[in-house]
PDB file of N, CA and C in Angstrom:
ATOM      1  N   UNK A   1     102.055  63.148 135.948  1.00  0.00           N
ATOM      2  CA  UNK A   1     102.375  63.847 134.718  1.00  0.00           C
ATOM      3  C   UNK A   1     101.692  63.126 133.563  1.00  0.00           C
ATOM      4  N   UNK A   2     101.075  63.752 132.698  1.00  0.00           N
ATOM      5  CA  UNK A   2     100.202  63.401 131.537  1.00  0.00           C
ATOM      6  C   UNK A   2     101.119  63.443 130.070  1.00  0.00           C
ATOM      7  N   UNK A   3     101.659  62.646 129.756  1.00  0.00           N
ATOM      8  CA  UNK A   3     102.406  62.889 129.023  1.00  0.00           C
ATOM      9  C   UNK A   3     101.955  62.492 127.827  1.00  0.00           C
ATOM     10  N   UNK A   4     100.516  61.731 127.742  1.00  0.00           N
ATOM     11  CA  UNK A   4     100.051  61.804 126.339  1.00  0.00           C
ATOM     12  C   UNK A   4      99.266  62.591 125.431  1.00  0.00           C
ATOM     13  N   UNK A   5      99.725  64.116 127.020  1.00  0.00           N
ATOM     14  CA  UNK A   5      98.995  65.235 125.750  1.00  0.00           C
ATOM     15  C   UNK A   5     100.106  66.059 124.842  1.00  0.00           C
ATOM     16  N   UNK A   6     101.453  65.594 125.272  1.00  0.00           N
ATOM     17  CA  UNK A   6     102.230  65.863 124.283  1.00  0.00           C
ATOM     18  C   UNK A   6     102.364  65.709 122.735  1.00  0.00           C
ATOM     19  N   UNK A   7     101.682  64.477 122.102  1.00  0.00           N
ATOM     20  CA  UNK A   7     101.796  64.157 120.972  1.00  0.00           C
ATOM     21  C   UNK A   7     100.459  64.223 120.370  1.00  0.00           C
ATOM     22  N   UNK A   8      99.684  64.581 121.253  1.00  0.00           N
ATOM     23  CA  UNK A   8      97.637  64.670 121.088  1.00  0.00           C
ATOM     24  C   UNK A   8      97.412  66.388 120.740  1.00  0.00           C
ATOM     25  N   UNK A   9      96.274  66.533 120.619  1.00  0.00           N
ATOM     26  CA  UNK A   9      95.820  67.876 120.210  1.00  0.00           C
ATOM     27  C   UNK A   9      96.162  68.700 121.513  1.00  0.00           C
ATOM     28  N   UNK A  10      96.621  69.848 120.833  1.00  0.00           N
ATOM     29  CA  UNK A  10      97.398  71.060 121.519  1.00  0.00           C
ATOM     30  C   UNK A  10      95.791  71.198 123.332  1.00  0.00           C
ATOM     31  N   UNK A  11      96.746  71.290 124.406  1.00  0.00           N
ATOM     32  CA  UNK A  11      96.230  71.436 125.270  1.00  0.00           C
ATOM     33  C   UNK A  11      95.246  72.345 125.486  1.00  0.00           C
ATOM     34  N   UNK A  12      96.078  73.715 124.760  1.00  0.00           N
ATOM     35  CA  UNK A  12      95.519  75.210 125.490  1.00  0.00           C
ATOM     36  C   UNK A  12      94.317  75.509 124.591  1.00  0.00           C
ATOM     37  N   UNK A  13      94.230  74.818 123.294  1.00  0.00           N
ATOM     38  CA  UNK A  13      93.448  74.855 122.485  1.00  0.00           C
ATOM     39  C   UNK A  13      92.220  73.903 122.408  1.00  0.00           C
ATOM     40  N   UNK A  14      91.908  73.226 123.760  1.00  0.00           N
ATOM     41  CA  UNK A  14      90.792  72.388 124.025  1.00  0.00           C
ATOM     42  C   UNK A  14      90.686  71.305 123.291  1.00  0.00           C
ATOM     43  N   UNK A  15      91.836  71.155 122.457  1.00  0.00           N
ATOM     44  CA  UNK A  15      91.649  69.705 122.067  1.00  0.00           C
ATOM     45  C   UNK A  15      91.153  70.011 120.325  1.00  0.00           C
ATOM     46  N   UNK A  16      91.368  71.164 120.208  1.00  0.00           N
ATOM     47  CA  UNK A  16      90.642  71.524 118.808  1.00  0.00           C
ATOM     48  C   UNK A  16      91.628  70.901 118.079  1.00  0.00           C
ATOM     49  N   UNK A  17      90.903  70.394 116.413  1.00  0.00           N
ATOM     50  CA  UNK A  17      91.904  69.925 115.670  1.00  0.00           C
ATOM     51  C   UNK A  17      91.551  70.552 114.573  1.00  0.00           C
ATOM     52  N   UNK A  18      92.133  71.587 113.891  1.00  0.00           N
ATOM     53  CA  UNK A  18      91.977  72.244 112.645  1.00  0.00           C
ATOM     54  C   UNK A  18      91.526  71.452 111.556  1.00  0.00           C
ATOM     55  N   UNK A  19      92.129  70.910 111.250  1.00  0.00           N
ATOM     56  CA  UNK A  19      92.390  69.985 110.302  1.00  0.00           C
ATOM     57  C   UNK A  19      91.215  69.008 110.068  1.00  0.00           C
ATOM     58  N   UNK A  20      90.401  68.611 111.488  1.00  0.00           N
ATOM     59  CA  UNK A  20      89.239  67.863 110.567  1.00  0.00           C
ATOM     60  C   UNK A  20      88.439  68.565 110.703  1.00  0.00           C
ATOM     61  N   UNK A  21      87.960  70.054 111.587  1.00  0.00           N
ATOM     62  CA  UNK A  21      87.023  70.696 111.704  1.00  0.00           C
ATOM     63  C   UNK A  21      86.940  71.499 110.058  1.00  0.00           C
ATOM     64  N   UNK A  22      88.135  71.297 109.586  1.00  0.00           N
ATOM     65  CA  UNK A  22      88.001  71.770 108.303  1.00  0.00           C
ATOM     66  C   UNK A  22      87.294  70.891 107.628  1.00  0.00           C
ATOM     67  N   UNK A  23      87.824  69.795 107.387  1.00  0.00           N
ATOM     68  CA  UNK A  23      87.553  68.610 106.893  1.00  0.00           C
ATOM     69  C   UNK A  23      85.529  68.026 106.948  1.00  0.00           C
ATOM     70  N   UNK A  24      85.531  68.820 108.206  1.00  0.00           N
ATOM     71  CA  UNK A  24      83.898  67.904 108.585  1.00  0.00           C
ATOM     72  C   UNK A  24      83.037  69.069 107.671  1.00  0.00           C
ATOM     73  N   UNK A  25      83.430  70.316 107.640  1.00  0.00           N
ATOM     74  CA  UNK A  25      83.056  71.480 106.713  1.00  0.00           C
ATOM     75  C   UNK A  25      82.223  72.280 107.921  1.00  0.00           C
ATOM     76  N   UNK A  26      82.703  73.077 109.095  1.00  0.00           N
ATOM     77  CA  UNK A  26      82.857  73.339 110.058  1.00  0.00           C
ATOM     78  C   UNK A  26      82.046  74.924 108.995  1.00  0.00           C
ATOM     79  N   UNK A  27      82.670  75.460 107.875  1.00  0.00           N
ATOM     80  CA  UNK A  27      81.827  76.643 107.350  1.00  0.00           C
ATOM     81  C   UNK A  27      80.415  76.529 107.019  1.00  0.00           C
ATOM     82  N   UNK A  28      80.448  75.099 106.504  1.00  0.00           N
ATOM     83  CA  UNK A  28      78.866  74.971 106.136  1.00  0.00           C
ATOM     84  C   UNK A  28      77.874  74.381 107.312  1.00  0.00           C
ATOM     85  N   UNK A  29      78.590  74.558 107.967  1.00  0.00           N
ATOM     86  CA  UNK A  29      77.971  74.491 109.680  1.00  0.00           C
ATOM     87  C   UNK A  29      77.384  75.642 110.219  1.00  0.00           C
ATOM     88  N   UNK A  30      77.665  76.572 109.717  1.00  0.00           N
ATOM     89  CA  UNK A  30      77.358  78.182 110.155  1.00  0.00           C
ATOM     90  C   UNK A  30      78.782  79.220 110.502  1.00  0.00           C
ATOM     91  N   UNK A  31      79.875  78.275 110.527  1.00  0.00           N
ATOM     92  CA  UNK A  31      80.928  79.214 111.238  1.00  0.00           C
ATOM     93  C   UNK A  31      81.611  79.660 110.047  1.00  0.00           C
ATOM     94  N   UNK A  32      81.978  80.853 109.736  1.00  0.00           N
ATOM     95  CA  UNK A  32      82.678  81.525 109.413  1.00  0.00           C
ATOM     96  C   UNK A  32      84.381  81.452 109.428  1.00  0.00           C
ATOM     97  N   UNK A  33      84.764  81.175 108.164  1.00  0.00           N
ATOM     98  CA  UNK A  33      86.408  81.259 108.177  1.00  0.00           C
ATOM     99  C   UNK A  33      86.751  82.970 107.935  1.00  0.00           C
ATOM    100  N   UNK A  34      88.071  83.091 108.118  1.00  0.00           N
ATOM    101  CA  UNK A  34      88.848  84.566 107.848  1.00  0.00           C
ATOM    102  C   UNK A  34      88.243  85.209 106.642  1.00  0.00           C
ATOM    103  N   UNK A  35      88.422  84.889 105.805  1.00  0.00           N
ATOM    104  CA  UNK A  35      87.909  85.614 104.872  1.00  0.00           C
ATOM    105  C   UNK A  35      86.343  86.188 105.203  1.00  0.00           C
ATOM    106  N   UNK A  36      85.375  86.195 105.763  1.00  0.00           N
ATOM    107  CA  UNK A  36      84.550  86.512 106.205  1.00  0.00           C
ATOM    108  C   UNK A  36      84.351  87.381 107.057  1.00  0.00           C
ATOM    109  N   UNK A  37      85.446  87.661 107.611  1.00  0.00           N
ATOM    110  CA  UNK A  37      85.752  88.612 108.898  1.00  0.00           C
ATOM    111  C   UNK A  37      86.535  89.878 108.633  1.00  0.00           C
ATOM    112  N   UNK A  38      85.486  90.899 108.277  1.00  0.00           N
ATOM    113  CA  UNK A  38      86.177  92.022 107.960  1.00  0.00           C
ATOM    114  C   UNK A  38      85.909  92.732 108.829  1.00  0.00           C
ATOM    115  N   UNK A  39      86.832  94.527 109.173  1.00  0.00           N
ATOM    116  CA  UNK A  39      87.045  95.464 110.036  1.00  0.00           C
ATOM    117  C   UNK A  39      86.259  96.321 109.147  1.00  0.00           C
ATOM    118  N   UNK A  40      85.145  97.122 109.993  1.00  0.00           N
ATOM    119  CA  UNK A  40      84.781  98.079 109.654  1.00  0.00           C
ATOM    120  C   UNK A  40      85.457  99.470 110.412  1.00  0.00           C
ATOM    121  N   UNK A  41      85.730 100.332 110.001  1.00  0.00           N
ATOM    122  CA  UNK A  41      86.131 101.728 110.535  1.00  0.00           C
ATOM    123  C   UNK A  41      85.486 102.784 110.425  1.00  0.00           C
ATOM    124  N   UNK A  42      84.981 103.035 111.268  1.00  0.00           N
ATOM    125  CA  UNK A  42      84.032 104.658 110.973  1.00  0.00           C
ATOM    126  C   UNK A  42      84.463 105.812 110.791  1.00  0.00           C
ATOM    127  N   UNK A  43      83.610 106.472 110.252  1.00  0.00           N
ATOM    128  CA  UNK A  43      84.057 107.855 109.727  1.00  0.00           C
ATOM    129  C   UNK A  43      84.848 108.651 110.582  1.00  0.00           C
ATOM    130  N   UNK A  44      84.437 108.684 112.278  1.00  0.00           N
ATOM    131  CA  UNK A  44      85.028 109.607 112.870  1.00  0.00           C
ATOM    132  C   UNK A  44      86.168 109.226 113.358  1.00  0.00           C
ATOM    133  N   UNK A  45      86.615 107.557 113.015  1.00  0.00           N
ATOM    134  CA  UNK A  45      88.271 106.835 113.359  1.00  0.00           C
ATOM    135  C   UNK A  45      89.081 107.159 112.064  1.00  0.00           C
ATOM    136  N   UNK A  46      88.554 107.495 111.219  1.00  0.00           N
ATOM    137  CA  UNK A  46      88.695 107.474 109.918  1.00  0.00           C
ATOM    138  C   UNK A  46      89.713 109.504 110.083  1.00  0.00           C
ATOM    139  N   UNK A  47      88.754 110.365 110.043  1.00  0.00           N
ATOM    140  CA  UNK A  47      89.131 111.445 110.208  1.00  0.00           C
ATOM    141  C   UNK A  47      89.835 111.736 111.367  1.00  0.00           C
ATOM    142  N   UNK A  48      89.561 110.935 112.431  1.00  0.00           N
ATOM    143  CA  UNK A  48      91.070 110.877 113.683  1.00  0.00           C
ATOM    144  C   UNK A  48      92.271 110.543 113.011  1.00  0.00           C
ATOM    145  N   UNK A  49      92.205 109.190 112.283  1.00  0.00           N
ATOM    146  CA  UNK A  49      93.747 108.978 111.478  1.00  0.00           C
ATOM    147  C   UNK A  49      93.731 110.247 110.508  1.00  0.00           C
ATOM    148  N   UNK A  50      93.196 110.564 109.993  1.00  0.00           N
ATOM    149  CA  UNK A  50      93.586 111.570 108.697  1.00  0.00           C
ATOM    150  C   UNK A  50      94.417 112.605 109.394  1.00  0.00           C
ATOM    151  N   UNK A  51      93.853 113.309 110.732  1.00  0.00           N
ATOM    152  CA  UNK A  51      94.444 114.415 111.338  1.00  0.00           C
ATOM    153  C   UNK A  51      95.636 113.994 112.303  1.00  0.00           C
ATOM    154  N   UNK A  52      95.809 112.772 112.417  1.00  0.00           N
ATOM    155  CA  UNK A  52      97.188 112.582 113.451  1.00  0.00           C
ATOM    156  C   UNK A  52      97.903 112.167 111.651  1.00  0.00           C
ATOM    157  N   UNK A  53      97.346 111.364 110.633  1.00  0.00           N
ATOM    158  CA  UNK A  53      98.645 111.658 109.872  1.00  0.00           C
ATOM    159  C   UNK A  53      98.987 112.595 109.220  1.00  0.00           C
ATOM    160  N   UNK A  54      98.043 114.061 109.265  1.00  0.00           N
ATOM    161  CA  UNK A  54      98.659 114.973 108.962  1.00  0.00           C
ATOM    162  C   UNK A  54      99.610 116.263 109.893  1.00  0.00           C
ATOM    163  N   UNK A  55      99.344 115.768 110.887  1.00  0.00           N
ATOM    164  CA  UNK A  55     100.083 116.280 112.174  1.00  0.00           C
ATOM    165  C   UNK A  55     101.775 115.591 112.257  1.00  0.00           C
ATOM    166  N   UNK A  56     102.023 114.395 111.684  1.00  0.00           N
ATOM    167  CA  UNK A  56     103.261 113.464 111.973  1.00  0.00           C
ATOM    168  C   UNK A  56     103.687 113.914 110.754  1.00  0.00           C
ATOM    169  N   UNK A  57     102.856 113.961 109.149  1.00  0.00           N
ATOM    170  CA  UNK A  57     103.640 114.734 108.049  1.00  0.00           C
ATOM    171  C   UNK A  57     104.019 116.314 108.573  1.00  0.00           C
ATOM    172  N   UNK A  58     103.626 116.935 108.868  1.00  0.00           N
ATOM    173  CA  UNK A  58     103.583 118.195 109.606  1.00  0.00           C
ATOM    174  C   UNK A  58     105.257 118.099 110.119  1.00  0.00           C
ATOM    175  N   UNK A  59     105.244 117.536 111.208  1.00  0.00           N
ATOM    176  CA  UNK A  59     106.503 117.548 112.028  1.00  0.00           C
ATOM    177  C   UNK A  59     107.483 116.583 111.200  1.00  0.00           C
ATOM    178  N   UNK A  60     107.640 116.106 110.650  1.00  0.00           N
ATOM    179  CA  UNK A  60     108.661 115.028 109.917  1.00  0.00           C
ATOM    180  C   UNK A  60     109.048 116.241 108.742  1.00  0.00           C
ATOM    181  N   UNK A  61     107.736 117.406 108.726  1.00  0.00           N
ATOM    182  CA  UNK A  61     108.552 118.281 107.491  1.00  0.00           C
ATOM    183  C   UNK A  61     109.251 119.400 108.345  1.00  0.00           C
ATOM    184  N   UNK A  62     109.400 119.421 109.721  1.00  0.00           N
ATOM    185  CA  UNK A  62     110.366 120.615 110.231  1.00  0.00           C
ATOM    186  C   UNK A  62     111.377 120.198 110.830  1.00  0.00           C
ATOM    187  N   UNK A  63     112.024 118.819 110.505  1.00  0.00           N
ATOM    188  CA  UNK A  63     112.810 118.310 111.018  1.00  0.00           C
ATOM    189  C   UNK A  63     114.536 119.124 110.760  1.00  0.00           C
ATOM    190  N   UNK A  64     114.668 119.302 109.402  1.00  0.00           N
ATOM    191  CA  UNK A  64     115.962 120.202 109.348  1.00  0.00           C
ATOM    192  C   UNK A  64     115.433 121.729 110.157  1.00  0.00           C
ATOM    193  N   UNK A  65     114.507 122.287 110.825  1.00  0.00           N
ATOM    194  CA  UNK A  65     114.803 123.546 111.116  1.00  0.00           C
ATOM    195  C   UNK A  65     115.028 123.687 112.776  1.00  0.00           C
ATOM    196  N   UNK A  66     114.740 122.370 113.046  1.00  0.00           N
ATOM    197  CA  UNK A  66     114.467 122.303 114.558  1.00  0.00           C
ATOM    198  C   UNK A  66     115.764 122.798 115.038  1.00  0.00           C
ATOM    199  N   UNK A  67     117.254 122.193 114.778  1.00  0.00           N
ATOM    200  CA  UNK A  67     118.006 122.726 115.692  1.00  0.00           C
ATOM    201  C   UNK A  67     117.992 124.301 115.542  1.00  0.00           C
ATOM    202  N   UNK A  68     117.464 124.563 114.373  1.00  0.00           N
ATOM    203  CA  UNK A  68     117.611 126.386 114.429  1.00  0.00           C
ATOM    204  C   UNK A  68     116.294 127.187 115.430  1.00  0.00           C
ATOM    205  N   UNK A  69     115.564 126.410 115.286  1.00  0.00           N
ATOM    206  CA  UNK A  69     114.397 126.755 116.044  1.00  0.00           C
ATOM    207  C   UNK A  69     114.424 126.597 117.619  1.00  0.00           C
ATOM    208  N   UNK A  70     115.283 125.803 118.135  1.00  0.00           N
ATOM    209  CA  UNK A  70     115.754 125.894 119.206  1.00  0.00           C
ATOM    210  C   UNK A  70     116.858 126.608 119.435  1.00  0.00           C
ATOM    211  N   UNK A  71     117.617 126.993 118.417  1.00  0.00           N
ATOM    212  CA  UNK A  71     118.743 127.438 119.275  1.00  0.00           C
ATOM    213  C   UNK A  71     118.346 128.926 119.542  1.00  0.00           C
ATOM    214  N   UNK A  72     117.444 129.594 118.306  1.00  0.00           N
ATOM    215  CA  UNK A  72     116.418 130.875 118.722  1.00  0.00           C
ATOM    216  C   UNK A  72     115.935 130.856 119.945  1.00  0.00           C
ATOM    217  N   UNK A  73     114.657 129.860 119.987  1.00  0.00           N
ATOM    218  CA  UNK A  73     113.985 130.172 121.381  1.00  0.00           C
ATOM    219  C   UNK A  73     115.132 129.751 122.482  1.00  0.00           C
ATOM    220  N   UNK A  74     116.380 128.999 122.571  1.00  0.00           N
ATOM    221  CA  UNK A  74     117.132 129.207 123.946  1.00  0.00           C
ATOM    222  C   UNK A  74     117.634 130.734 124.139  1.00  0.00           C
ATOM    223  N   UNK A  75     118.052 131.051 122.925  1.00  0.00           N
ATOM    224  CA  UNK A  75     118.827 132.192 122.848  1.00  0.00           C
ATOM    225  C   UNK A  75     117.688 133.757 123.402  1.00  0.00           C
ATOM    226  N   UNK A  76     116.226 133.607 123.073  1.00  0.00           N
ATOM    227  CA  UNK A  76     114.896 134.264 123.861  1.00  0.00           C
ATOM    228  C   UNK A  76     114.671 134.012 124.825  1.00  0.00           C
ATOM    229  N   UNK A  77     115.152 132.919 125.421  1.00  0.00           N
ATOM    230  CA  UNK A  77     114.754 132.450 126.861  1.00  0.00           C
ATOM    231  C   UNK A  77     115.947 133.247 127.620  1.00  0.00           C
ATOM    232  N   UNK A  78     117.134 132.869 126.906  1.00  0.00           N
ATOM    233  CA  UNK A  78     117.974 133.504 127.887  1.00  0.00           C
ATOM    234  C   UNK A  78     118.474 134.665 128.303  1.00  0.00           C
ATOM    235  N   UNK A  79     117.755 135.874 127.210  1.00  0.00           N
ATOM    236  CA  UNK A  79     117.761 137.169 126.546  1.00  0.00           C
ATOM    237  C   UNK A  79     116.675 137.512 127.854  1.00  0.00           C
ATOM    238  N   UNK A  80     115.688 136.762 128.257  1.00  0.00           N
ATOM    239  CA  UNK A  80     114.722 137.439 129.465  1.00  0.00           C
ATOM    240  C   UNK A  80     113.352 137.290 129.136  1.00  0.00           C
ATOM    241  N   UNK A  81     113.520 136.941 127.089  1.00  0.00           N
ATOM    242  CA  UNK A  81     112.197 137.488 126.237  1.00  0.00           C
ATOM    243  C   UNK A  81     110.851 136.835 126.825  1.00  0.00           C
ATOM    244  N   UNK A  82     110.930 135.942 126.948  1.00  0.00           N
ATOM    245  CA  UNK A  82     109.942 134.873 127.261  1.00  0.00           C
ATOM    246  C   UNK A  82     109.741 134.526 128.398  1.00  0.00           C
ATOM    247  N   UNK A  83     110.079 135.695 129.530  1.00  0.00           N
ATOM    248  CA  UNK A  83     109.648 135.624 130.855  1.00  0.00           C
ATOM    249  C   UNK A  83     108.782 136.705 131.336  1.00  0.00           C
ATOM    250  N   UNK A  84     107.487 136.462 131.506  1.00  0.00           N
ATOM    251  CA  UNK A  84     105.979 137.535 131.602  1.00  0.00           C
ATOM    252  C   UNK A  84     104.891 136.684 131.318  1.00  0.00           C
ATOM    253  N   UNK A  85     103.951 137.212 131.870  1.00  0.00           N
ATOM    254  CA  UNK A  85     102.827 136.929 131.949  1.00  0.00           C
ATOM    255  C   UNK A  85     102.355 137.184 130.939  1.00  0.00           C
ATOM    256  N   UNK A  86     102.292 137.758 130.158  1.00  0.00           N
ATOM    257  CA  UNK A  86     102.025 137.587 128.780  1.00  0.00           C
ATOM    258  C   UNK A  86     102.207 136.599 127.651  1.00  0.00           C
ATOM    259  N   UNK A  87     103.439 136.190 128.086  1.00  0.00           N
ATOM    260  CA  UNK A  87     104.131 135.540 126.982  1.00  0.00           C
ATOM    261  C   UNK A  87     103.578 133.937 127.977  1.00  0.00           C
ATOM    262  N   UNK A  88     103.113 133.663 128.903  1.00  0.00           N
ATOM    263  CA  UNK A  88     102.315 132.624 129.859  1.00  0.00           C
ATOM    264  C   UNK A  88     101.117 132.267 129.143  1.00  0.00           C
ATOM    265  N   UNK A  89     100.690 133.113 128.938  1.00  0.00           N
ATOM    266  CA  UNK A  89      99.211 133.578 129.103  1.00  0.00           C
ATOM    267  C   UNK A  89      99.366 133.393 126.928  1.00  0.00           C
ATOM    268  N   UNK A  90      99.843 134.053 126.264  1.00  0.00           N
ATOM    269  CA  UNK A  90      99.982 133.413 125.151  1.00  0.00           C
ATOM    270  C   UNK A  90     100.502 132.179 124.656  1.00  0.00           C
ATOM    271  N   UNK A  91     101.676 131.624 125.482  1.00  0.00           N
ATOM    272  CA  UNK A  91     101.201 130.502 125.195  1.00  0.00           C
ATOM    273  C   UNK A  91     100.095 129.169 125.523  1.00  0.00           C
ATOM    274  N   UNK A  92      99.850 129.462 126.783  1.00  0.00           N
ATOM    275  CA  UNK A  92      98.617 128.839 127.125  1.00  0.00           C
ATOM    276  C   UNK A  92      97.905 128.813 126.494  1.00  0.00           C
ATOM    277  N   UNK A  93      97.233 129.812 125.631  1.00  0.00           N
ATOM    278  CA  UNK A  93      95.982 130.156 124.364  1.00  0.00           C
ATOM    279  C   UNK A  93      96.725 128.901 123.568  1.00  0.00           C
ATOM    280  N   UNK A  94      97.615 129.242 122.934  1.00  0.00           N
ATOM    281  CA  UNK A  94      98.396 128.212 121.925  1.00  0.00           C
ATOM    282  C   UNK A  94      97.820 126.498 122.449  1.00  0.00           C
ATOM    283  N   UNK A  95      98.541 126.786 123.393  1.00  0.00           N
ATOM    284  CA  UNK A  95      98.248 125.096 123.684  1.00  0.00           C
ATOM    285  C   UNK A  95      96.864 124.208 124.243  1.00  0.00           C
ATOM    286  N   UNK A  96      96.041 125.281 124.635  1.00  0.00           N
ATOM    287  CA  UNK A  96      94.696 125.057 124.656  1.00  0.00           C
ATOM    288  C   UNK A  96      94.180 125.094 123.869  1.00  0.00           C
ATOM    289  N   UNK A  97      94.555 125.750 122.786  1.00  0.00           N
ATOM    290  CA  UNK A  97      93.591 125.645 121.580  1.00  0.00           C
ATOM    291  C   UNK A  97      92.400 126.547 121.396  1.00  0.00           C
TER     292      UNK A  97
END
């Protein structure tokens, strides 16, 4: 058992020591601190978020009608309405898009 890597530089971290790599000026070495490290996002991740957050505003605004909106379509389901090939076949269009 090695027990003098307990009080020595962190194991999993190879022995790195923040603190003087700061110190030795580890940036003006070529490496890059955080501030240097920015996220770029492209246009088409960009307009993916726009349309899922307007899809989640979407549904967060039909939240009071839902139990009415279900208790309709149970009350069509159980009426017969919504059993045909038609009503299959339209919603399939729906959900395919």
């Amino acid at each position: 058992m090695d027990i003098g890597k307990i009080h020595g530089p962190n194991p999993l971290h190879g022995g790195h020591d923040r603190a003087r790599s700061v110190k030795n000026g580890d940036a003006a070495q070529g490496k890059r601190g955080l501030e240097a490290d920015v996220a770029h996002i492209s246009d088409a991740s960009r307009e993916t978020f726009d349309a899922v957050e307007a899809l989640s505003d979407k549904a967060r605004g039909h939240e009071g009608d839902r139990a009415d909106v279900v208790a309709a379509a149970k009350a069509r389901l159980e009426a017969g309405e919504l059993d045909g090939a038609a009503v299959y076949e339209a919603v399939a269009r729906k959900l395919l898009g």
